[in-house]
Protein backbone atom coordinates (compact mmCIF):
# COMPACT_ATOMS: atom_id res chain seq x y z
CA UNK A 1 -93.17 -9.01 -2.63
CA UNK A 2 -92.82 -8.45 1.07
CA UNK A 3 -94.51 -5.06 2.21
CA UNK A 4 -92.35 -2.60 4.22
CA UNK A 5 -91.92 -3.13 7.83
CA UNK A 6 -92.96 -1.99 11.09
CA UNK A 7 -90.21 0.52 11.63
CA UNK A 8 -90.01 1.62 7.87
CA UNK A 9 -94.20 2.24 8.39
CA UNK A 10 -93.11 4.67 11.47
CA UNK A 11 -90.20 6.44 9.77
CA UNK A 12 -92.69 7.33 7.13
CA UNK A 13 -95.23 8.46 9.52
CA UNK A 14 -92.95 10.50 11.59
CA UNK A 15 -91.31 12.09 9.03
CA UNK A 16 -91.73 15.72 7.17
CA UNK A 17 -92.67 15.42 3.77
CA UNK A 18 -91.09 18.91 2.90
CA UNK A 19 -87.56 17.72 4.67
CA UNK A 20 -88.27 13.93 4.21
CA UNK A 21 -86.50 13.91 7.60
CA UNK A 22 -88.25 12.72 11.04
CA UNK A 23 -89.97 15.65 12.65
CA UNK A 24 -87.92 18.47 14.37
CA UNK A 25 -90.63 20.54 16.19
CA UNK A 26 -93.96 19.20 14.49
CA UNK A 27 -97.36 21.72 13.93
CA UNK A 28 -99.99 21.19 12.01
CA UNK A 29 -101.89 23.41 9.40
CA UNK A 30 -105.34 24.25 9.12
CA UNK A 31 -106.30 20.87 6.59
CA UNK A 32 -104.46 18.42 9.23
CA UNK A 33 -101.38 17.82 7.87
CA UNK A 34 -98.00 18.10 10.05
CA UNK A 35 -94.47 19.64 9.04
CA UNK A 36 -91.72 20.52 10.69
CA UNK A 37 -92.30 23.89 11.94
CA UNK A 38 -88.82 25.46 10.32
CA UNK A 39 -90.08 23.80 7.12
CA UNK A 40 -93.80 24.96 6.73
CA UNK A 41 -92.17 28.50 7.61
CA UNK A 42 -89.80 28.75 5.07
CA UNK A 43 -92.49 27.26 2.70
CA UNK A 44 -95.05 30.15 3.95
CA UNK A 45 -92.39 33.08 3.57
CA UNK A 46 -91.78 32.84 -0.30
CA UNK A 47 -95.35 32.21 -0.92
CA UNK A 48 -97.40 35.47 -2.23
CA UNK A 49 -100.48 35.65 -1.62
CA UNK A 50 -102.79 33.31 -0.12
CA UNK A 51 -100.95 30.29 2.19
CA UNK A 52 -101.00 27.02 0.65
CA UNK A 53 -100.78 23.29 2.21
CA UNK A 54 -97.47 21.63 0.82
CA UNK A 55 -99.21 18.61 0.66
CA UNK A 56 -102.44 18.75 -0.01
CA UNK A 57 -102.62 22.31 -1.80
CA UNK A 58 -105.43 23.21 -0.30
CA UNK A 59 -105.67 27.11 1.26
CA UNK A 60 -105.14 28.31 4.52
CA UNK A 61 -107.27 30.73 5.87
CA UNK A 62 -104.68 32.10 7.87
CA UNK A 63 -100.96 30.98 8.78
CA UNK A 64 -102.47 29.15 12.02
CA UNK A 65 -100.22 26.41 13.48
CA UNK A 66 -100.84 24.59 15.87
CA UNK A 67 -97.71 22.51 18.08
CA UNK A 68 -98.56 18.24 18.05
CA UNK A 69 -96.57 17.11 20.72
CA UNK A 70 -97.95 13.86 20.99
CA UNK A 71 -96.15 13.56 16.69
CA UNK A 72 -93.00 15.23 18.65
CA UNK A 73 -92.87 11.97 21.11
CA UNK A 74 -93.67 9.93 17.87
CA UNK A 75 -90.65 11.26 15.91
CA UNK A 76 -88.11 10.86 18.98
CA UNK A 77 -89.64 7.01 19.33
CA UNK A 78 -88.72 5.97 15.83
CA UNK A 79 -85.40 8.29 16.07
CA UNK A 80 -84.27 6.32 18.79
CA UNK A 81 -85.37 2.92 17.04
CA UNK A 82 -83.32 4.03 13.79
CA UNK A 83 -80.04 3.96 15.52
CA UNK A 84 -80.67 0.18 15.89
CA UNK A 85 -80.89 -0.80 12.01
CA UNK A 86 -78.35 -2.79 10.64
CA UNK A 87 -75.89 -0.58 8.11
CA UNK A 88 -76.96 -1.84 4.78
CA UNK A 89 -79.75 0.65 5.00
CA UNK A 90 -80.37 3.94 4.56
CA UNK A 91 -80.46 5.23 8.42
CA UNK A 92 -82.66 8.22 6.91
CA UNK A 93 -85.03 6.39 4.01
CA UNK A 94 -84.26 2.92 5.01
CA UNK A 95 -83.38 2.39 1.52
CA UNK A 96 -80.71 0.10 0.47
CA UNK A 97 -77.41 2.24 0.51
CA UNK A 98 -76.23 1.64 -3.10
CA UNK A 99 -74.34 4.56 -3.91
CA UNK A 100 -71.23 6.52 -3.15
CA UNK A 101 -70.23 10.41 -2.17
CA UNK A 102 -66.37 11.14 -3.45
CA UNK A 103 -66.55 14.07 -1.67
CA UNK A 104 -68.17 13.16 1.59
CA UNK A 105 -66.81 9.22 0.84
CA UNK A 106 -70.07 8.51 2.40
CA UNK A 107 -72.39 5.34 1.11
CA UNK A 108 -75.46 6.87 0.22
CA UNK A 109 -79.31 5.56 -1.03
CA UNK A 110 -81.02 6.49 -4.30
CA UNK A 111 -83.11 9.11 -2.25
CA UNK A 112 -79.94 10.78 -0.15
CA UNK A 113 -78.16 10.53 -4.05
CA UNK A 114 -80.65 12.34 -5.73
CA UNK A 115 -81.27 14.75 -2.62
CA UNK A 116 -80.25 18.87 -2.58
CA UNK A 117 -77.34 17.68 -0.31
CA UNK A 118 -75.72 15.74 -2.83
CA UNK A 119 -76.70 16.96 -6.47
CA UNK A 120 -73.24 18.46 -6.98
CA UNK A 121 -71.46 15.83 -5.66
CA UNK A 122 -69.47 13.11 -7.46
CA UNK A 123 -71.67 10.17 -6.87
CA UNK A 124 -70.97 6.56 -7.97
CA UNK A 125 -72.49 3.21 -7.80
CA UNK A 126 -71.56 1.71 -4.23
CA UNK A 127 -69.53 -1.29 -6.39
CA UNK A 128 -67.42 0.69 -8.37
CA UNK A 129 -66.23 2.54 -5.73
CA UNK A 130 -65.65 -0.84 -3.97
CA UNK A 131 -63.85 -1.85 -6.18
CA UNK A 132 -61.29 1.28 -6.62
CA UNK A 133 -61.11 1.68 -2.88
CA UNK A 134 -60.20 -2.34 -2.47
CA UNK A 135 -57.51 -1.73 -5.35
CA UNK A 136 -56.03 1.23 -3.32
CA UNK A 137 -56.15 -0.94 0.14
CA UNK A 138 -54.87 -3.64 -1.75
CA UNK A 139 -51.69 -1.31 -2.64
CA UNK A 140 -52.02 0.42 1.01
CA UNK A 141 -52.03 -3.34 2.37
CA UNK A 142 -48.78 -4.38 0.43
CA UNK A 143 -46.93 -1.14 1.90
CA UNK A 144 -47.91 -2.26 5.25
CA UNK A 145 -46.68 -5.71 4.77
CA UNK A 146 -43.24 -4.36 3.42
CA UNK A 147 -43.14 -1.91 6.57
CA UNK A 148 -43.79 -4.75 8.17
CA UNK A 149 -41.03 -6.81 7.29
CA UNK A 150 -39.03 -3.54 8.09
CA UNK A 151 -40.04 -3.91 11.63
CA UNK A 152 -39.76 -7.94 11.73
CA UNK A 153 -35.60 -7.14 10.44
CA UNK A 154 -35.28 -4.31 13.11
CA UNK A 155 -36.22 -6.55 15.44
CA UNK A 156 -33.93 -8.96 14.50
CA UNK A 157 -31.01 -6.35 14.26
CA UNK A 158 -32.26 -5.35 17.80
CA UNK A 159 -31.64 -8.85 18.89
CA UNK A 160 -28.40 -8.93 16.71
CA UNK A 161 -27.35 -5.93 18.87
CA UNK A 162 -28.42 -7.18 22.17
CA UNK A 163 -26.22 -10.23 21.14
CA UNK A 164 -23.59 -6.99 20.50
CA UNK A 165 -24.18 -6.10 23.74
CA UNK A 166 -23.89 -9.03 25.61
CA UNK A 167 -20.42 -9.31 24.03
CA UNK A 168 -19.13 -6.31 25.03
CA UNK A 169 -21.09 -6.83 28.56
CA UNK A 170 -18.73 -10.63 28.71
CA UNK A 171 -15.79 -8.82 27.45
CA UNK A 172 -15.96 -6.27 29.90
CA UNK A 173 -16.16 -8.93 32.19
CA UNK A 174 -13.57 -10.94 30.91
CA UNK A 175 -10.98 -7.71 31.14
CA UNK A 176 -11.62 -7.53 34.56
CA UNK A 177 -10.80 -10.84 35.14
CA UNK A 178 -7.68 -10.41 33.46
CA UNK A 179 -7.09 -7.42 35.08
CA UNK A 180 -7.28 -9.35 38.17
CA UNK A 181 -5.12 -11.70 37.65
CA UNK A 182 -2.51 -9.96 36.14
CA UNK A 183 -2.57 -7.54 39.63
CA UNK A 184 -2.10 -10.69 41.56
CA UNK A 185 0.18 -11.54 39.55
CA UNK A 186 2.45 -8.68 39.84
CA UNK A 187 1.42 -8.49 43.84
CA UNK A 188 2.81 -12.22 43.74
CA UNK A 189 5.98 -11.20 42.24
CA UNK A 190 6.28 -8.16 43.77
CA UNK A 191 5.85 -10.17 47.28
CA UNK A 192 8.40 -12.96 46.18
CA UNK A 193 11.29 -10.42 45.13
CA UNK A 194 10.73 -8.45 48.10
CA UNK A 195 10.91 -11.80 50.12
CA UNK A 196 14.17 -12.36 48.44
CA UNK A 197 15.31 -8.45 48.92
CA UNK A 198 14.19 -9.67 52.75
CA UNK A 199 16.74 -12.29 52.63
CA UNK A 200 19.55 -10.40 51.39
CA UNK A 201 18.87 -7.44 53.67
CA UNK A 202 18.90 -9.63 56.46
CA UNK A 203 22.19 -11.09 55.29
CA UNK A 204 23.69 -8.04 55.08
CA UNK A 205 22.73 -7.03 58.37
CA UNK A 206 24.25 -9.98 60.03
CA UNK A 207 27.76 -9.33 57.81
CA UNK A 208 27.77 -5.82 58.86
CA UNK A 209 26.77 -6.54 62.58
CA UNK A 210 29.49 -9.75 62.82
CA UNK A 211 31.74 -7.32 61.03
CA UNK A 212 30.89 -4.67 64.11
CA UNK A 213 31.11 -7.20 66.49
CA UNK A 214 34.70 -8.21 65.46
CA UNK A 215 35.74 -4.50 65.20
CA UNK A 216 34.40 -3.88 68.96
CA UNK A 217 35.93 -6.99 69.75
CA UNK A 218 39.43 -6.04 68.84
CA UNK A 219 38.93 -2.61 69.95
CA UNK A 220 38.62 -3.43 73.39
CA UNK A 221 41.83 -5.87 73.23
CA UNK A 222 43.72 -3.11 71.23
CA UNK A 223 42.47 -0.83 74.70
CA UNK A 224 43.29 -3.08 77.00
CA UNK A 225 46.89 -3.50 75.70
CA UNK A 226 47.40 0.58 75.49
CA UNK A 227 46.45 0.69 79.06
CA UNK A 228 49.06 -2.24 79.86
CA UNK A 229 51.65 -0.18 77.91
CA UNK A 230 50.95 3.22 79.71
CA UNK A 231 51.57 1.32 82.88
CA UNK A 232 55.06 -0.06 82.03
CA UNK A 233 56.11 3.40 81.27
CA UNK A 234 55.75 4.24 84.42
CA UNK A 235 57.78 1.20 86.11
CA UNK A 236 60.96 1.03 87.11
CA UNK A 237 63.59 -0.04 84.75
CA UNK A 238 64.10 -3.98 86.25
CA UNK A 239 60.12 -4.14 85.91
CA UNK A 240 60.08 -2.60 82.78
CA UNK A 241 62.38 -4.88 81.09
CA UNK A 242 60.38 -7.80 81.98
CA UNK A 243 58.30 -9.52 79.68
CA UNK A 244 59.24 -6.78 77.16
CA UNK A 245 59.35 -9.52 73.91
CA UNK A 246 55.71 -10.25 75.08
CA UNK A 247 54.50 -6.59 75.19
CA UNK A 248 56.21 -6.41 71.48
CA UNK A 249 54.51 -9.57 70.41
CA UNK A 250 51.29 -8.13 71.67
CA UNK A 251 51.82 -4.92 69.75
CA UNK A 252 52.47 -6.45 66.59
CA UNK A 253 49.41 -8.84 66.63
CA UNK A 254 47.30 -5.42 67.25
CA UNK A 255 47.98 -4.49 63.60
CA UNK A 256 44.52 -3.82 62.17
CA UNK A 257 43.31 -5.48 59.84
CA UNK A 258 39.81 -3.82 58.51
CA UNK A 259 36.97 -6.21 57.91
CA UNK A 260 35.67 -7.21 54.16
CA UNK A 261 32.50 -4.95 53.98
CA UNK A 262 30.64 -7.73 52.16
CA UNK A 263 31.39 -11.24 51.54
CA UNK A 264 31.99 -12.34 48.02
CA UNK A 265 28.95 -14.76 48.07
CA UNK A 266 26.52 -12.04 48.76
CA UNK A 267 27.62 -9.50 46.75
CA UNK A 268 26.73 -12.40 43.65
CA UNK A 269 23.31 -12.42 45.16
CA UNK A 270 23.15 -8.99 45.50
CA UNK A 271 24.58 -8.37 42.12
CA UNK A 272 22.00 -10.93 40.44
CA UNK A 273 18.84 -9.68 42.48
CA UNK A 274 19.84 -5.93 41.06
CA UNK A 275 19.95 -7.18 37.23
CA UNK A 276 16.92 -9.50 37.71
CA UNK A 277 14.84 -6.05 39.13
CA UNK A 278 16.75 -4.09 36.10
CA UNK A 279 15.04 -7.05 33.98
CA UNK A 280 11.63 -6.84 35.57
CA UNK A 281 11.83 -3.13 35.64
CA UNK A 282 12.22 -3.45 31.21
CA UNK A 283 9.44 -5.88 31.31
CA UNK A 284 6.95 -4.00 33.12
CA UNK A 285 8.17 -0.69 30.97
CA UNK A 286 7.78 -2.56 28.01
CA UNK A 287 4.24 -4.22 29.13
CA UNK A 288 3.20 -0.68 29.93
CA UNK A 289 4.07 0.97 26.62
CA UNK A 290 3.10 -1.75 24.45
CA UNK A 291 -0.83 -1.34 26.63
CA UNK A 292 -0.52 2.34 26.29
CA UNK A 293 -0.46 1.79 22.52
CA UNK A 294 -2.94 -0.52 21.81
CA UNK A 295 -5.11 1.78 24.07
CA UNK A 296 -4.60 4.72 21.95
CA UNK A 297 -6.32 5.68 18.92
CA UNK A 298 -4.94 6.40 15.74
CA UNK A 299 -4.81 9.77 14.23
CA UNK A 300 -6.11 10.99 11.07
CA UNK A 301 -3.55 13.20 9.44
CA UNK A 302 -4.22 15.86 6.39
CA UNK A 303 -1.21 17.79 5.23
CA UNK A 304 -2.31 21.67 5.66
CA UNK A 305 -1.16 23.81 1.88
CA UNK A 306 -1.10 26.76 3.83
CA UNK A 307 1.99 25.42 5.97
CA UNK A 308 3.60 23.56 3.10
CA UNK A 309 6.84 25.24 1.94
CA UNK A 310 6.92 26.92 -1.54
CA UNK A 311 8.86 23.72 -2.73
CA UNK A 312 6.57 21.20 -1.38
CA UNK A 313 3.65 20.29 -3.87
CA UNK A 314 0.63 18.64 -2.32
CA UNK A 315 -2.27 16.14 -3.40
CA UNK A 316 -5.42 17.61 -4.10
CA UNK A 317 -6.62 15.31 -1.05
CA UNK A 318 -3.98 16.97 1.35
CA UNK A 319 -2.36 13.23 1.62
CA UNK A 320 0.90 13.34 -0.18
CA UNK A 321 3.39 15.69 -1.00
CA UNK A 322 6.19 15.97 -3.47
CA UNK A 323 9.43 17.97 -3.34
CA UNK A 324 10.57 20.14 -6.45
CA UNK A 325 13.46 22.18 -7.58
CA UNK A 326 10.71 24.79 -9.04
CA UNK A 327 9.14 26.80 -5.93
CA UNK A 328 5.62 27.37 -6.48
CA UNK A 329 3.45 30.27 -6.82
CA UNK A 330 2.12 30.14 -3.56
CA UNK A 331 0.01 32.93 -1.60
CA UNK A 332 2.58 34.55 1.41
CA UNK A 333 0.24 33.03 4.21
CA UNK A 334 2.10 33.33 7.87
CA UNK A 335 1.59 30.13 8.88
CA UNK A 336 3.92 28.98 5.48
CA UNK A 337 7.44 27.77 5.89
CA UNK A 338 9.86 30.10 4.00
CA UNK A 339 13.10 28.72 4.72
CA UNK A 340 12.44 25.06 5.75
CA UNK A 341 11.40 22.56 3.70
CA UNK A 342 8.32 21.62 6.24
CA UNK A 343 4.71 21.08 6.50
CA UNK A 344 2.22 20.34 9.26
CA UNK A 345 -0.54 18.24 9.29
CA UNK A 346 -4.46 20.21 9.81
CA UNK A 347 -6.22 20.19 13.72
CA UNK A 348 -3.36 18.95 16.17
CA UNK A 349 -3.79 18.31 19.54
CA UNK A 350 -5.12 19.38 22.70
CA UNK A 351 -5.36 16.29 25.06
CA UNK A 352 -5.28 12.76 24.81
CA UNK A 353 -3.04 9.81 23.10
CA UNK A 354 -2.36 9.75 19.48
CA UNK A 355 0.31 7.85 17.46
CA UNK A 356 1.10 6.75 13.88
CA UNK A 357 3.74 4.79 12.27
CA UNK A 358 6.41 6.10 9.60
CA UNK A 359 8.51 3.85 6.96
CA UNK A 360 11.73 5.63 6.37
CA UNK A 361 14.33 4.40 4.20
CA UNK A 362 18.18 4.38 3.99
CA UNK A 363 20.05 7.86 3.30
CA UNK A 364 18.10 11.33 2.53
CA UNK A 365 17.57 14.30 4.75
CA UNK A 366 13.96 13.63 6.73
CA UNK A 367 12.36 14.72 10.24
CA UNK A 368 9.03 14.24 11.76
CA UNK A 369 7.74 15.08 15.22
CA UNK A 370 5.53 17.37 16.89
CA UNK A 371 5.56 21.29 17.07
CA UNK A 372 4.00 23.98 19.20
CA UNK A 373 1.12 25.86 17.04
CA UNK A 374 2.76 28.81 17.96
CA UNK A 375 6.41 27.68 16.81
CA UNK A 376 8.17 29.83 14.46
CA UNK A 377 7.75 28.95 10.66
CA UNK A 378 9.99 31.75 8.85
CA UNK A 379 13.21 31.86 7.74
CA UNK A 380 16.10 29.51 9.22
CA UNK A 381 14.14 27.55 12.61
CA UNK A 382 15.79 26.36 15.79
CA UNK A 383 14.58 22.81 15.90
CA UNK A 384 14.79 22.27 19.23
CA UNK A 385 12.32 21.44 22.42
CA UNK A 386 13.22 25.24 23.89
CA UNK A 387 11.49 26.64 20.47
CA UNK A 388 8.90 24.03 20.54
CA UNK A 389 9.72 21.34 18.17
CA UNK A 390 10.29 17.27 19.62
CA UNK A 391 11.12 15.41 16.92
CA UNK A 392 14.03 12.83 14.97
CA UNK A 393 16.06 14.06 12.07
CA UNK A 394 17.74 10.58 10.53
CA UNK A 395 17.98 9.09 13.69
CA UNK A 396 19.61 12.05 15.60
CA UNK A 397 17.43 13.64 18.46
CA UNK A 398 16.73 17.79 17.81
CA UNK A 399 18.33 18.39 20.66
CA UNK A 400 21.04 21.17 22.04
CA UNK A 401 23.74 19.26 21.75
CA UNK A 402 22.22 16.89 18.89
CA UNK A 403 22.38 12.90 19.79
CA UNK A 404 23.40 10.55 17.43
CA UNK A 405 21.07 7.31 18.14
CA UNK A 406 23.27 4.61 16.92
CA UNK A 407 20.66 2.14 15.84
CA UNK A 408 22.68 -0.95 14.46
CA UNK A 409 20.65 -1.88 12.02
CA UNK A 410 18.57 1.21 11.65
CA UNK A 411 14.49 0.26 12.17
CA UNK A 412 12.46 0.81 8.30
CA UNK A 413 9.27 1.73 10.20
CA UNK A 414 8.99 4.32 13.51
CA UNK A 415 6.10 4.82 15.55
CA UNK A 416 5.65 8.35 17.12
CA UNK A 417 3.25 8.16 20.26
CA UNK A 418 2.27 11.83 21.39
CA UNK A 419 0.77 11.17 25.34
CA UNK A 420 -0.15 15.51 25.48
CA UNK A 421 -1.44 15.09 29.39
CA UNK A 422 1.49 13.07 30.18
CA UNK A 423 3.57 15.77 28.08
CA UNK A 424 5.46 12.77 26.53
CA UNK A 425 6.68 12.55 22.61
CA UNK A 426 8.47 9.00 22.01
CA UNK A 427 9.56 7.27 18.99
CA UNK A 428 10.05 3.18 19.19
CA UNK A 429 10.76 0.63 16.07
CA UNK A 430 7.06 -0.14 14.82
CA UNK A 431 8.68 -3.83 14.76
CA UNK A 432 9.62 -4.49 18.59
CA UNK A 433 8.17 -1.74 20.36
CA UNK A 434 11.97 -1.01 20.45
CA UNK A 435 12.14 3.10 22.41
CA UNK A 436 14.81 4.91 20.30
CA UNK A 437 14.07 8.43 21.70
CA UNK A 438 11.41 10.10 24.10
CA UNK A 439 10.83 13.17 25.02
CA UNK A 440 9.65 13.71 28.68
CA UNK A 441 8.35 16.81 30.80
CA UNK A 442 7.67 18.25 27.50
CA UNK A 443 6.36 21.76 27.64
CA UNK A 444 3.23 22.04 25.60
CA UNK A 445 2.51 25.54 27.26
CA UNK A 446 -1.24 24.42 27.08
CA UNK A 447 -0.99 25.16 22.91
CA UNK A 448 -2.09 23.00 20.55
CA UNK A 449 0.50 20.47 18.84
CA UNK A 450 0.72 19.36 15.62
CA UNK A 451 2.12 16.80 13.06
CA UNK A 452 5.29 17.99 11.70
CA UNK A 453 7.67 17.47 8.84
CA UNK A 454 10.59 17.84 6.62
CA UNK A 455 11.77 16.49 3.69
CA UNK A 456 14.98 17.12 2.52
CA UNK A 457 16.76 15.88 -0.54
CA UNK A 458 16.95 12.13 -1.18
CA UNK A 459 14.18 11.36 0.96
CA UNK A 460 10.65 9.94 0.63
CA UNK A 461 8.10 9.58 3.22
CA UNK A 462 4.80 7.81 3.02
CA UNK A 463 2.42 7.68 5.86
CA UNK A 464 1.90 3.82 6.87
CA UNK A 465 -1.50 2.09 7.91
CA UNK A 466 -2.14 3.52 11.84
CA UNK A 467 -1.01 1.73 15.12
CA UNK A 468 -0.92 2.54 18.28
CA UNK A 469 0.73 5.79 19.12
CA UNK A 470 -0.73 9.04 17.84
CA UNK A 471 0.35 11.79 15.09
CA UNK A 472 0.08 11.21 11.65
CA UNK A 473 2.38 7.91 9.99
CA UNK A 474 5.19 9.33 7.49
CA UNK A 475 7.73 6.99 6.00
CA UNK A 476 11.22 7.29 4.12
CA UNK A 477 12.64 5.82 0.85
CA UNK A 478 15.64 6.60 -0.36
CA UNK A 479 15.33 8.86 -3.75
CA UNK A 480 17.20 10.63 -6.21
CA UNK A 481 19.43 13.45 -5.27
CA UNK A 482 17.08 15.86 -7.02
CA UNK A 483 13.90 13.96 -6.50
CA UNK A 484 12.25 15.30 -3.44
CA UNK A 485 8.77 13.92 -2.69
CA UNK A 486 6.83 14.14 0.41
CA UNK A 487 4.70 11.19 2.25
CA UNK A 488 1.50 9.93 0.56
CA UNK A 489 -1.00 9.27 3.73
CA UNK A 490 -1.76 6.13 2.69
CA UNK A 491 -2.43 2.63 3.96
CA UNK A 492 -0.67 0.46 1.06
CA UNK A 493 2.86 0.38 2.15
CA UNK A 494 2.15 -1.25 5.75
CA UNK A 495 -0.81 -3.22 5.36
């Protein structure tokens, strides 16, 4: 069996055998033997009576120490030549480290394990603790793998998203490039018609100058013959007489005869370039609208109970309402309809586009529109733009005097657009973009607007999916005379 080596024979040598550590301020006692200085004093002070060698036994004459520095140099040498041993000893004993400290989860040797440092602690072999610590790695290791392949799918969603982004980055793009076009476009037609608005200005102004010309033209012969006529009247009668058929000849061709103000050829061009720009006008109103819509987001409408008339039973999800003959027992909130059979929708409006579409059916008594927050709500209501209400009733506009659309056949589904910075209300036919009524220079006042309706007898309304305008969607079907039911905001009837 190999002896111990070189540096295990110096640790041993340069170490206390009270503190088994390496020296810390060596002295030596009377016999010869060394301790650290702290150690041989603490020894000393709980000893009675005579002083006593740690090592040897042997008595002390007196507590005489006496400082070795040359052991001191000794001690730091090996100290320093510790810190270069490999880990699978014992930097203190330089002892295999073979055991374990739970507490400080430090490996430990036999000496350190059955040392005053650790004889209350929760030591273990070195393998068994191996062991549970590799088992809880093991499960620490698996965690980190799934987090792992957390990370590895983010970063795929990341690129997923940068693919999003690029998208939105080409379509961007791509808009402007349409946007483009379509401006040349309508520069290009704008250029050509005024071209042809040239042409017929320019033929007008030669009609009307010809037209001048001839007028001037005849004016001067018509002043030339007065003066002619002046001077007979003032010649004898044997001169007068003269020529006299002549001067009547002349008189009679002077008739005048006034000159056409436009010729019959270019009042057909002029006639046909006014429809055309009537046409293009439409178009470009239409175009606009129809962008206007799609642009504009679709609002999410909850019937309010505390607007809802006494008559008017709502959903427990605010999204349908139902007429009946029974009035309910309903708290007297101000903001309730007394008198009409109405409700408003929650939130309203303060800015921006909002639209929805309505169904409404043949027959019954329904309206839907907008309304001022502040608009009145009790007892019989003007429903007009001067109290704050824009809105349809059955195709007739609330208006002082009332308008009877005429819609031949009526539309089955209505779009209301609400435009508040525009202060615009319109309705159009959800089917053609068709504009049935509109509402302009409306004055909002700065309030808040909000959804608005009334169901009378016979009718039915049921919200429809959202489009592109910008209150609530409410539709109409016709019901029985004593059935009144209020719309269901749903999304089934227009999908």
């Amino acid at each position: 069996m190999a002896g111990p080596s070189l540096a295990e024979q110096l640790r041993a040598e340069a170490s206390c055998p009270v503190c088994l550590e390496l020296f810390q301020d060596p002295v030596s006692v009377p016999c010869g033997h060394n301790f650290c200085r702290g150690c041989i004093e603490r020894c000393w002070e709980s000893s009675q009576g005579s002083f006593c060698c740690p090592r040897c036994r042997n008595a002390a004459p007196e507590r005489g120490l006496r400082p070795s520095r040359e052991l001191g140099h000794v001690a730091d040498i090996a100290r320093g030549l510790l810190l270069e041993v490999p880990g699978t000893l014992c930097g203190r004993h330089r002892e295999p480290l073979q055991l374990f400290c739970r507490e400080e989860r430090a490996l430990l040797c036999l000496v350190c394990g059955r040392s005053r440092a650790h004889r209350l602690h929760r030591v273990v072999p070195a393998e068994e603790a191996a062991q549970e610590y590799k088992e809880q790695i093991q499960s620490c290791l698996q965690a980190l793998k799934e987090e792992r392949e957390k990370y590895l799918e983010s970063r795929k969603s990341s690129a997923r998203r940068s693919l999003h982004l690029d998208k939105t980055r080409s379509e961007g793009q791509r808009m402007v490039r349409e946007f483009q076009e379509l401006r040349r476009f309508l520069e290009e037609q704008e250029r050509l018609l005024l071209v042809q608005l040239g042409v017929l200005d320019r033929a007008i102004d030669r009609a009307q100058d010809e037209a001048l010309a001839k007028v001037s033209e005849e004016l001067s012969q018509l002043d030339t013959l007065i003066w002619e006529m002046e001077g007979k009247f003032q010649q004898p009668p044997s001169h007068f007489l003269q020529d006299i058929q002549q001067l009547l000849d002349s008189c009679e061709r002077m008739k005048f005869h006034p000159p056409a103000d436009i010729s019959s050829d270019l009042e057909r061009s002029l006639e046909d370039f006014v429809q055309r720009n009537i046409l293009v006008r439409g178009t470009l109103r239409r175009c606009q609208d129809s962008l206007m819509f799609q642009l504009q987001e679709p609002a999410d409408v909850t019937l309010d109970p505390s607007t809802a008339h006494p008559n008017l039973q709502l959903s427990e999800d605010g999204k349908e309402a139902r007429g009946q003959l029974m009035p309910r027992d309903v708290p007297d909130h101000p903001d309730r309809f007394d008198f009409e059979p109405c409700v408003l929708a929650r939130g309203g409006f303060a800015s921006g586009r909002h639209f929805w579409e309505v169904e409404v059916g043949q027959g019954g008594v329904w309206a839907l529109g907008v309304v001022r927050e502040s608009a009145l709500r009790r007892g019989p209501l003007s429903l007009t733009p001067k109290e704050g209400v824009w809105a349809l009733e059955a195709f007739h506009s609330l208006t002082s005097p009332r308008a009877n659309l005429r819609l031949h056949p009526p539309p089955r589904r209505l779009r209301v657009s609400l435009d508040y910075e525009g202060r615009r209300v319109a309705f159009f036919s959800a089917g053609d973009d068709t504009p049935i009524l509109e509402y302009t220079r409306a004055a909002f006042n700065g309030e808040r607007v909000l959804p608005w309706f009334k169901i009378g007898m016979g009718a039915r309304l049921l919200e429809t999916r959202s489009p592109r305008c910008e209150d609530g969607a409410v539709a109409g079907r016709v019901m029985s005379p004593l059935d009144w039911v209020g719309f269901g905001f749903s999304l089934r009837i227009c999908p």
